[in-house]
PDB file of N, CA and C in Angstrom:
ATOM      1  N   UNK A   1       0.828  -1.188   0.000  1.00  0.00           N
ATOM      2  CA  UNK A   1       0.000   0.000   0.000  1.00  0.00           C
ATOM      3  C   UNK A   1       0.872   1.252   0.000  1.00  0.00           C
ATOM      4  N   UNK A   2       1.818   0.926   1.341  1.00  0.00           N
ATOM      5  CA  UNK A   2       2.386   2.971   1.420  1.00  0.00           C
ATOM      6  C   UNK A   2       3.348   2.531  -0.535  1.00  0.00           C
ATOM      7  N   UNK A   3       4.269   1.481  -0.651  1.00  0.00           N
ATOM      8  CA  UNK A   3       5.070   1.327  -2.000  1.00  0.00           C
ATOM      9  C   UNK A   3       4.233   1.864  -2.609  1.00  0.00           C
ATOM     10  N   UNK A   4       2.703   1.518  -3.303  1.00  0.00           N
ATOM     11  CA  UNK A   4       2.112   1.650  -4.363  1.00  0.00           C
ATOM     12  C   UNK A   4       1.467   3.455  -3.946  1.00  0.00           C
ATOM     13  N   UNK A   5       1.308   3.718  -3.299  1.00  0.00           N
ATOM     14  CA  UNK A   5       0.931   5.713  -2.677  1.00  0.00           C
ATOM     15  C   UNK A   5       1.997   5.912  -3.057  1.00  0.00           C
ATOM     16  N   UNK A   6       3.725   5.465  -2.667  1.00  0.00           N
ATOM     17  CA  UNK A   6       4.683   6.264  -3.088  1.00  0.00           C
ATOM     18  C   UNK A   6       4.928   6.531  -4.366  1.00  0.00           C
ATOM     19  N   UNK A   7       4.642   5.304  -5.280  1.00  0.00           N
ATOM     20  CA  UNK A   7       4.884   5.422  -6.650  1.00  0.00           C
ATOM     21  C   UNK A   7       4.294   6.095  -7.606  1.00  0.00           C
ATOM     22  N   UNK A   8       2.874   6.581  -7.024  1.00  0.00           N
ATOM     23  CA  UNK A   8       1.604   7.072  -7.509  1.00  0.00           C
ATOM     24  C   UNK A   8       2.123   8.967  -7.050  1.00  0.00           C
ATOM     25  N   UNK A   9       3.129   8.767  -6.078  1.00  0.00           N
ATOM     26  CA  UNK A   9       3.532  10.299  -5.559  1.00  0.00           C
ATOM     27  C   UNK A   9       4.969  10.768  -6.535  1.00  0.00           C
ATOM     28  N   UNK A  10       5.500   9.962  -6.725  1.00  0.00           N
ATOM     29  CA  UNK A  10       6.511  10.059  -7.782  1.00  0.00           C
ATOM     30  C   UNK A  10       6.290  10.204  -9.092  1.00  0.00           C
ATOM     31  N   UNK A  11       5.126   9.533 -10.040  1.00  0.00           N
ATOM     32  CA  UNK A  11       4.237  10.058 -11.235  1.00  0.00           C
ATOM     33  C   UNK A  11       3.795  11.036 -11.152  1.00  0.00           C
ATOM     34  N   UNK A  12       3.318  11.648 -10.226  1.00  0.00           N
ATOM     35  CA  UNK A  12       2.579  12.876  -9.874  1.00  0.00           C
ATOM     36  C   UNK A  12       3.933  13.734 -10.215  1.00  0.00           C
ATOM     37  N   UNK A  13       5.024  13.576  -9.459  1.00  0.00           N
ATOM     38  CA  UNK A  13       6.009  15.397  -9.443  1.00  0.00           C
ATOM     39  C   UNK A  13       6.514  14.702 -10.776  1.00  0.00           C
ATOM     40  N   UNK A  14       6.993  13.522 -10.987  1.00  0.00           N
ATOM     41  CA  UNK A  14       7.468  13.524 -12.746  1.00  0.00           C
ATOM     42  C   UNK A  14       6.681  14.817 -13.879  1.00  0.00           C
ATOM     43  N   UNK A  15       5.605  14.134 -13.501  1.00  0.00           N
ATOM     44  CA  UNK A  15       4.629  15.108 -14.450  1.00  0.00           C
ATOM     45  C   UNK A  15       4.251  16.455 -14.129  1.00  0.00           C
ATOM     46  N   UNK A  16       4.678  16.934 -12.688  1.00  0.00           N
ATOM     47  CA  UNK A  16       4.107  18.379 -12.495  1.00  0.00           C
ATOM     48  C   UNK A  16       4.813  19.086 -13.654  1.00  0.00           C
ATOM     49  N   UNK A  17       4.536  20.451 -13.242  1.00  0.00           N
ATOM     50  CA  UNK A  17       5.342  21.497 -14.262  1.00  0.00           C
ATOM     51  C   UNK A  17       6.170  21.999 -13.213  1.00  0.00           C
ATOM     52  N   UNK A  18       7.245  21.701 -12.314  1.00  0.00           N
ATOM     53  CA  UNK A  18       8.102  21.775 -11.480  1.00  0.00           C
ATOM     54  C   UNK A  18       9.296  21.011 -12.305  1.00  0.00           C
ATOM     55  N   UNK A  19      10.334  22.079 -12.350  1.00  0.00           N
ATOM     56  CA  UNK A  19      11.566  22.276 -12.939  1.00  0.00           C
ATOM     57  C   UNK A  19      12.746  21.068 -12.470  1.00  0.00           C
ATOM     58  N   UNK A  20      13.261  20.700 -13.788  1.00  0.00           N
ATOM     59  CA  UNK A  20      13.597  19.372 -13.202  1.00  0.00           C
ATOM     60  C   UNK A  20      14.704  19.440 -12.065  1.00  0.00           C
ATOM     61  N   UNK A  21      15.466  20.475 -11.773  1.00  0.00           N
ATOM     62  CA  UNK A  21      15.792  20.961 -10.394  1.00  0.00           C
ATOM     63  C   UNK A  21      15.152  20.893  -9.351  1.00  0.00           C
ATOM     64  N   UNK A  22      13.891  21.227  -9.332  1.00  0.00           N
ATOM     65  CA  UNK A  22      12.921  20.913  -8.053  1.00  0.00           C
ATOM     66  C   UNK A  22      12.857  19.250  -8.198  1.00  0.00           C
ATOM     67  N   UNK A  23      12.538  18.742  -9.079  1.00  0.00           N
ATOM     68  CA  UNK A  23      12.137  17.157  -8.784  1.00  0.00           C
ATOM     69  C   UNK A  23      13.089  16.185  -8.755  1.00  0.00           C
ATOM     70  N   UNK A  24      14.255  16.215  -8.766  1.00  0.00           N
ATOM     71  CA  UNK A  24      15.210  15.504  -8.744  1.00  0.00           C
ATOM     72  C   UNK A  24      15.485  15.431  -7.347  1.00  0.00           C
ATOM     73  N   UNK A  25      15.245  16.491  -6.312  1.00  0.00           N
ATOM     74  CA  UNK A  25      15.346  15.550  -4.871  1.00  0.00           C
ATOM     75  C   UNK A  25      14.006  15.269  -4.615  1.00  0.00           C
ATOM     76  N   UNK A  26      13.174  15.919  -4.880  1.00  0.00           N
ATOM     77  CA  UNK A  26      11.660  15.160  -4.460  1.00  0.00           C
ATOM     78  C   UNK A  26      11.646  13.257  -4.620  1.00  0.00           C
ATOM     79  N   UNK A  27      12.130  13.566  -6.018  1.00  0.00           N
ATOM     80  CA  UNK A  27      11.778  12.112  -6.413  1.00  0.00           C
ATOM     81  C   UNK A  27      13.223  11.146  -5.738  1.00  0.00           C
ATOM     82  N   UNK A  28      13.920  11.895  -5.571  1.00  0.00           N
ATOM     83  CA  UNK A  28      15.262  11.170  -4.651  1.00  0.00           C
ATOM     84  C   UNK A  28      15.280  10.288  -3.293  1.00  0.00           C
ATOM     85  N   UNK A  29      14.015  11.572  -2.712  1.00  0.00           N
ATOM     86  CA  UNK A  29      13.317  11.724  -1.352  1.00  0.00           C
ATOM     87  C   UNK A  29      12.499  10.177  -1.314  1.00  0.00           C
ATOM     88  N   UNK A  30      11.530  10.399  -2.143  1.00  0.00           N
ATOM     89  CA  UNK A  30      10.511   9.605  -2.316  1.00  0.00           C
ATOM     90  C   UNK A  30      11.383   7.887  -2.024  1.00  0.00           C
ATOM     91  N   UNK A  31      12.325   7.722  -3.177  1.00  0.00           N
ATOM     92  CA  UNK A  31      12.881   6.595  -3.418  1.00  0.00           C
ATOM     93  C   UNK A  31      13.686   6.164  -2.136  1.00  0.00           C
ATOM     94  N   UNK A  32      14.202   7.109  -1.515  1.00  0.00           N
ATOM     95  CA  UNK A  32      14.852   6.709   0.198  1.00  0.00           C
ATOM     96  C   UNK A  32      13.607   6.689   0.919  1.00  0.00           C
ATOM     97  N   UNK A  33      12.756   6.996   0.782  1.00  0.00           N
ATOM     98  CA  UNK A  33      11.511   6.773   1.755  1.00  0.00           C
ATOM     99  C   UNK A  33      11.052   5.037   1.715  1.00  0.00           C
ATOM    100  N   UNK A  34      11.003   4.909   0.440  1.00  0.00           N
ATOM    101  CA  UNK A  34      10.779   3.346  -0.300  1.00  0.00           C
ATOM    102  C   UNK A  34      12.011   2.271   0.092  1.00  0.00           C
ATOM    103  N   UNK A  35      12.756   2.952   0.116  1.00  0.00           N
ATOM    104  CA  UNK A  35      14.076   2.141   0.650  1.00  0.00           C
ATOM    105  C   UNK A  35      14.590   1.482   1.757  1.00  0.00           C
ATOM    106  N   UNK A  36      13.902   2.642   2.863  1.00  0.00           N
ATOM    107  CA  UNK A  36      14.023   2.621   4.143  1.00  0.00           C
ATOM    108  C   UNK A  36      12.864   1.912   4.846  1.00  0.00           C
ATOM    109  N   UNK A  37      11.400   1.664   4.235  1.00  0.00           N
ATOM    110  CA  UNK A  37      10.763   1.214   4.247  1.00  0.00           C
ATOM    111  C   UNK A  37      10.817   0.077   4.095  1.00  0.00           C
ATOM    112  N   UNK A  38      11.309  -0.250   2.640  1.00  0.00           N
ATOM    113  CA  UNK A  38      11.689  -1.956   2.560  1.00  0.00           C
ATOM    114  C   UNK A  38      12.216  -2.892   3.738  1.00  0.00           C
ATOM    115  N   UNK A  39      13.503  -2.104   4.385  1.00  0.00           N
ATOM    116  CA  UNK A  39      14.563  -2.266   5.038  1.00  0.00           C
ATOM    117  C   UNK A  39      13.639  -2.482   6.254  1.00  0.00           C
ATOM    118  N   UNK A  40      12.822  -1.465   6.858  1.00  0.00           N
ATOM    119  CA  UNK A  40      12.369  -1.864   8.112  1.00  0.00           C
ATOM    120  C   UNK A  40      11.635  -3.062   7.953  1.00  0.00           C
ATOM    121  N   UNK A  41      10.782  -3.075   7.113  1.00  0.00           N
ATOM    122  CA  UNK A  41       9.625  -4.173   6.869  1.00  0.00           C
ATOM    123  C   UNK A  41      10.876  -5.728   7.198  1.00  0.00           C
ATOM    124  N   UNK A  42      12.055  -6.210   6.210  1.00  0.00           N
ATOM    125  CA  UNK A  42      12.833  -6.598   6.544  1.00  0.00           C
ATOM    126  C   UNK A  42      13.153  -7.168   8.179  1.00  0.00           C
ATOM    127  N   UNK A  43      13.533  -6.041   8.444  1.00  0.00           N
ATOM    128  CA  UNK A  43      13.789  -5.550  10.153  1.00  0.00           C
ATOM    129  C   UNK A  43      12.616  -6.698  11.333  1.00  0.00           C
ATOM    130  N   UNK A  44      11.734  -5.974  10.934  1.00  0.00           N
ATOM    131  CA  UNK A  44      10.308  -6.840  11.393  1.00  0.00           C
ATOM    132  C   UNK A  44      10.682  -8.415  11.183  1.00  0.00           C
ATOM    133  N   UNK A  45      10.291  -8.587  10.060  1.00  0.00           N
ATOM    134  CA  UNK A  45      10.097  -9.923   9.664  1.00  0.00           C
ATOM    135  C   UNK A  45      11.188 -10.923  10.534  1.00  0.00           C
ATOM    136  N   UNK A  46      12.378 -10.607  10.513  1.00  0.00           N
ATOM    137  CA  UNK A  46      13.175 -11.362  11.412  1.00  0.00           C
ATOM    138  C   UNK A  46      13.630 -11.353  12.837  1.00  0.00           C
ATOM    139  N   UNK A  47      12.695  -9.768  13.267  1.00  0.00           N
ATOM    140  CA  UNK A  47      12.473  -9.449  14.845  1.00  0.00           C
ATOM    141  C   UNK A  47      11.543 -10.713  15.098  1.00  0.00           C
ATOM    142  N   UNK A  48      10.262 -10.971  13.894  1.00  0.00           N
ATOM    143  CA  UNK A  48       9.094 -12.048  14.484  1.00  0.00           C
ATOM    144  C   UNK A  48       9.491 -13.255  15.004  1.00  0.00           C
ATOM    145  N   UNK A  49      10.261 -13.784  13.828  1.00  0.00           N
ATOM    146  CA  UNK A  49      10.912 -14.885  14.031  1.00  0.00           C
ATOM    147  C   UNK A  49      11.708 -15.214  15.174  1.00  0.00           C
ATOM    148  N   UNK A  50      12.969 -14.135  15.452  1.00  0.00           N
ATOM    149  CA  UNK A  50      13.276 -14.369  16.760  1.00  0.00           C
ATOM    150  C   UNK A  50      12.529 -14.552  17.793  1.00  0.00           C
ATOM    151  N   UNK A  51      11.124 -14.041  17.888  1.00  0.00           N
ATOM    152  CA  UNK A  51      10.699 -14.108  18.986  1.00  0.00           C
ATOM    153  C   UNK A  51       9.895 -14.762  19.346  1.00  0.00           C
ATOM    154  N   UNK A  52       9.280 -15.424  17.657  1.00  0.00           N
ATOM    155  CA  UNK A  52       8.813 -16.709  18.008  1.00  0.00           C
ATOM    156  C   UNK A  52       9.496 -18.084  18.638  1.00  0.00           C
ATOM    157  N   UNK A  53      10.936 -17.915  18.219  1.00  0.00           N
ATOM    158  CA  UNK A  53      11.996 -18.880  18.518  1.00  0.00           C
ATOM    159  C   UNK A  53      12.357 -18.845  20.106  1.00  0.00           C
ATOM    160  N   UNK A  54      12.168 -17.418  20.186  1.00  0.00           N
ATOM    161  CA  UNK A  54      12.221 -17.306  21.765  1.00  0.00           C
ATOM    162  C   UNK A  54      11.158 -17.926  22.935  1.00  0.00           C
ATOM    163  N   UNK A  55       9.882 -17.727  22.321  1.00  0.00           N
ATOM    164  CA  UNK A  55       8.628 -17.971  22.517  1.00  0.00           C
ATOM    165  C   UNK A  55       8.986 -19.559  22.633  1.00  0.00           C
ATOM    166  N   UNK A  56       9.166 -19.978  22.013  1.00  0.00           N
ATOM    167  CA  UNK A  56       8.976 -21.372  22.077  1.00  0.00           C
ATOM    168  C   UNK A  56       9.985 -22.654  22.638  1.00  0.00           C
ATOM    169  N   UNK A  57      11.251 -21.351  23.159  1.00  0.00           N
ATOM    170  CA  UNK A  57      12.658 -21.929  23.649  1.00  0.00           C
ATOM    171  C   UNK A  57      12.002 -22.116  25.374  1.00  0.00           C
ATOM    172  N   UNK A  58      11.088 -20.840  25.571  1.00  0.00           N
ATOM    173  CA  UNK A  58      10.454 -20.675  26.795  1.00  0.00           C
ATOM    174  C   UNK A  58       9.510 -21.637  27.655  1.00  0.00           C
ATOM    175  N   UNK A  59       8.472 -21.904  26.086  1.00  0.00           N
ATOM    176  CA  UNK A  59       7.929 -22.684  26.411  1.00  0.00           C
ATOM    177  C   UNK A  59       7.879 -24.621  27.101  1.00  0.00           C
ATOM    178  N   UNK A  60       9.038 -24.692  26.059  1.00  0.00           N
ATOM    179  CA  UNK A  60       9.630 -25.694  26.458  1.00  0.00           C
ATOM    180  C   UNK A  60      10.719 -25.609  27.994  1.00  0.00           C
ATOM    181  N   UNK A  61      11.177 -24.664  28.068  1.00  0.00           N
ATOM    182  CA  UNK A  61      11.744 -24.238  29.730  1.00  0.00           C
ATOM    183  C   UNK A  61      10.410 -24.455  30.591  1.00  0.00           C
ATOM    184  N   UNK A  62       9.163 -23.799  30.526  1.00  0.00           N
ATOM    185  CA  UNK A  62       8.369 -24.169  31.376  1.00  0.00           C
ATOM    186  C   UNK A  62       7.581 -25.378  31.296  1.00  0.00           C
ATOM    187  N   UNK A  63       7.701 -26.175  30.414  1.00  0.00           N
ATOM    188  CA  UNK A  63       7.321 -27.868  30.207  1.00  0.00           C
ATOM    189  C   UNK A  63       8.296 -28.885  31.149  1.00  0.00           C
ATOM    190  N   UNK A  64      10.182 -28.116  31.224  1.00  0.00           N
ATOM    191  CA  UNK A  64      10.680 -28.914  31.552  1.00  0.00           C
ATOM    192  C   UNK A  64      11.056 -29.020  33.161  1.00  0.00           C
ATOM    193  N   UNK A  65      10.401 -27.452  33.073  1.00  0.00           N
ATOM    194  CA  UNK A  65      11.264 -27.345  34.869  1.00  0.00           C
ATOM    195  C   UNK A  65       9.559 -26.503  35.217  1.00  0.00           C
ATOM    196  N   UNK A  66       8.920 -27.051  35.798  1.00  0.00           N
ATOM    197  CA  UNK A  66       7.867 -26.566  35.938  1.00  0.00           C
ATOM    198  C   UNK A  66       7.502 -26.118  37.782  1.00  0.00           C
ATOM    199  N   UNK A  67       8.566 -26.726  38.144  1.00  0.00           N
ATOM    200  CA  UNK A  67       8.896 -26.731  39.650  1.00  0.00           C
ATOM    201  C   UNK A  67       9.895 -24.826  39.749  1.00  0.00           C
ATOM    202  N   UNK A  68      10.403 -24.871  38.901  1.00  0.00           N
ATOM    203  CA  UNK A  68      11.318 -23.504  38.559  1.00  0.00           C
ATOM    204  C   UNK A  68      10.727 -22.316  38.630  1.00  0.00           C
ATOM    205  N   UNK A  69       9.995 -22.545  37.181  1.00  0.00           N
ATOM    206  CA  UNK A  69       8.984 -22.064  36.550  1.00  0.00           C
ATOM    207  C   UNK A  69       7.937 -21.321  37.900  1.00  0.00           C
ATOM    208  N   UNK A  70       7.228 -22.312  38.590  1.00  0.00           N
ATOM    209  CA  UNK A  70       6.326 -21.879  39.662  1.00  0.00           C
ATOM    210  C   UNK A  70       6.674 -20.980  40.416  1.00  0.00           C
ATOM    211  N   UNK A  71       7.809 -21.472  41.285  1.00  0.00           N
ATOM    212  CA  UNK A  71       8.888 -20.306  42.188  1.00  0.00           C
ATOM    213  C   UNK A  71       9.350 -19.053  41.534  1.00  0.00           C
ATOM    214  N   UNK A  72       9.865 -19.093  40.086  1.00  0.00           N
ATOM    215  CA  UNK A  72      10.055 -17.375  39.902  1.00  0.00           C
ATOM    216  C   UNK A  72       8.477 -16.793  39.511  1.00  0.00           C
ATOM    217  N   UNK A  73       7.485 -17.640  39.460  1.00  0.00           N
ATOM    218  CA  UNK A  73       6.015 -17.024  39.595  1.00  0.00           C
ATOM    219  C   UNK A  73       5.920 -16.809  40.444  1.00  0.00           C
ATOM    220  N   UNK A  74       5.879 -16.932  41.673  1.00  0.00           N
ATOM    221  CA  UNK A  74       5.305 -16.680  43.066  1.00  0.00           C
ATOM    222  C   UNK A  74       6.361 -15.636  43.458  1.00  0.00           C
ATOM    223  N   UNK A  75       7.440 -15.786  43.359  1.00  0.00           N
ATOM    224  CA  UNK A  75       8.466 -14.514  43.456  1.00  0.00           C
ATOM    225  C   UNK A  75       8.278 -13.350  42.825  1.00  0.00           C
ATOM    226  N   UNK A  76       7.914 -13.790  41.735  1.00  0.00           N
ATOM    227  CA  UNK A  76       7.698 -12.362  40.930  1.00  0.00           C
ATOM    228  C   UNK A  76       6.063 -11.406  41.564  1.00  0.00           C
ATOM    229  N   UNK A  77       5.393 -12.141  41.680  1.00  0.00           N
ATOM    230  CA  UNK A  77       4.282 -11.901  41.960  1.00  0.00           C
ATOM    231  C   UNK A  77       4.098 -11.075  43.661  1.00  0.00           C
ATOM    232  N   UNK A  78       5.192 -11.950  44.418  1.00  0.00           N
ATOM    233  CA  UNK A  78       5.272 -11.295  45.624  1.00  0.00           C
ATOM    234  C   UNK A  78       6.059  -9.409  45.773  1.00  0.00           C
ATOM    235  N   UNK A  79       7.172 -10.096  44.681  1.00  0.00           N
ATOM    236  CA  UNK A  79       7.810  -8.557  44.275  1.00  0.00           C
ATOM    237  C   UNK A  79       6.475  -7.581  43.797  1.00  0.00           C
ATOM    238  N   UNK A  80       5.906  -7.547  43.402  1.00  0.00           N
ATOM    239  CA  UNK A  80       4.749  -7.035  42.392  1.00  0.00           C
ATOM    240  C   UNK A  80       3.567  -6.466  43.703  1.00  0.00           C
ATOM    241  N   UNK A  81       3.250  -7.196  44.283  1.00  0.00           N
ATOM    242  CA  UNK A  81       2.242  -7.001  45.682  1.00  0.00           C
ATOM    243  C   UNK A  81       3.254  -5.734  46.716  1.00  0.00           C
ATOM    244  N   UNK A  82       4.407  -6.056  46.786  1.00  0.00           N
ATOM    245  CA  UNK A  82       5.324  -5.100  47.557  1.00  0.00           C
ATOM    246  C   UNK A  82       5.192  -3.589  47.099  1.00  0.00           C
ATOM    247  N   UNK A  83       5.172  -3.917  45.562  1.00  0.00           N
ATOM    248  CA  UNK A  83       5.880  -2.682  44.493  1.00  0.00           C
ATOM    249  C   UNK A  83       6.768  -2.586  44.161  1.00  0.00           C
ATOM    250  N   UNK A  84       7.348  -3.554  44.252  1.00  0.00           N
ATOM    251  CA  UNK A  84       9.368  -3.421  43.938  1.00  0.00           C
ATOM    252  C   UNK A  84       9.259  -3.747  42.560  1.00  0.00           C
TER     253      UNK A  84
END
């Protein structure tokens, strides 16, 4: 969606009647906007993953030690009732 608005914003100043001095950073602009965009989207995609991997490294920690698991619950929870 924002790619296909950007590209639709870049046809637009191609074609204004703005001097190709003015549009050569507009449209410069535009294309690092698209760029940086890509890059985050990127960014994301393998933040998810880690954290599904994390998610599920966890899960299996609390399958295996569930005796562990309980005690830093009740600890945490007591910290939490204090305010600490």
């Amino acid at each position: 969606m924002i790619d296909h608005k950007l590209n639709e914003l870049i046809k637009k100043i191609a074609s204004s009647n703005l001097s190709e001095t003015d549009k050569e950073p507009l449209i410069a602009s535009c294309q690092d906007i698209k760029s940086t965009i890509h890059t985050m989207n990127q960014n994301q995609l393998e933040n998810i993953k880690q954290t599904h991997q994390k998610l599920s490294e966890l899960e299996k920690f609390e399958i295996n030690h569930p005796h562990i698991t309980s005690c830093i619950d009740i600890l945490a929870r007591t910290l939490s009732r204090l305010g600490v």
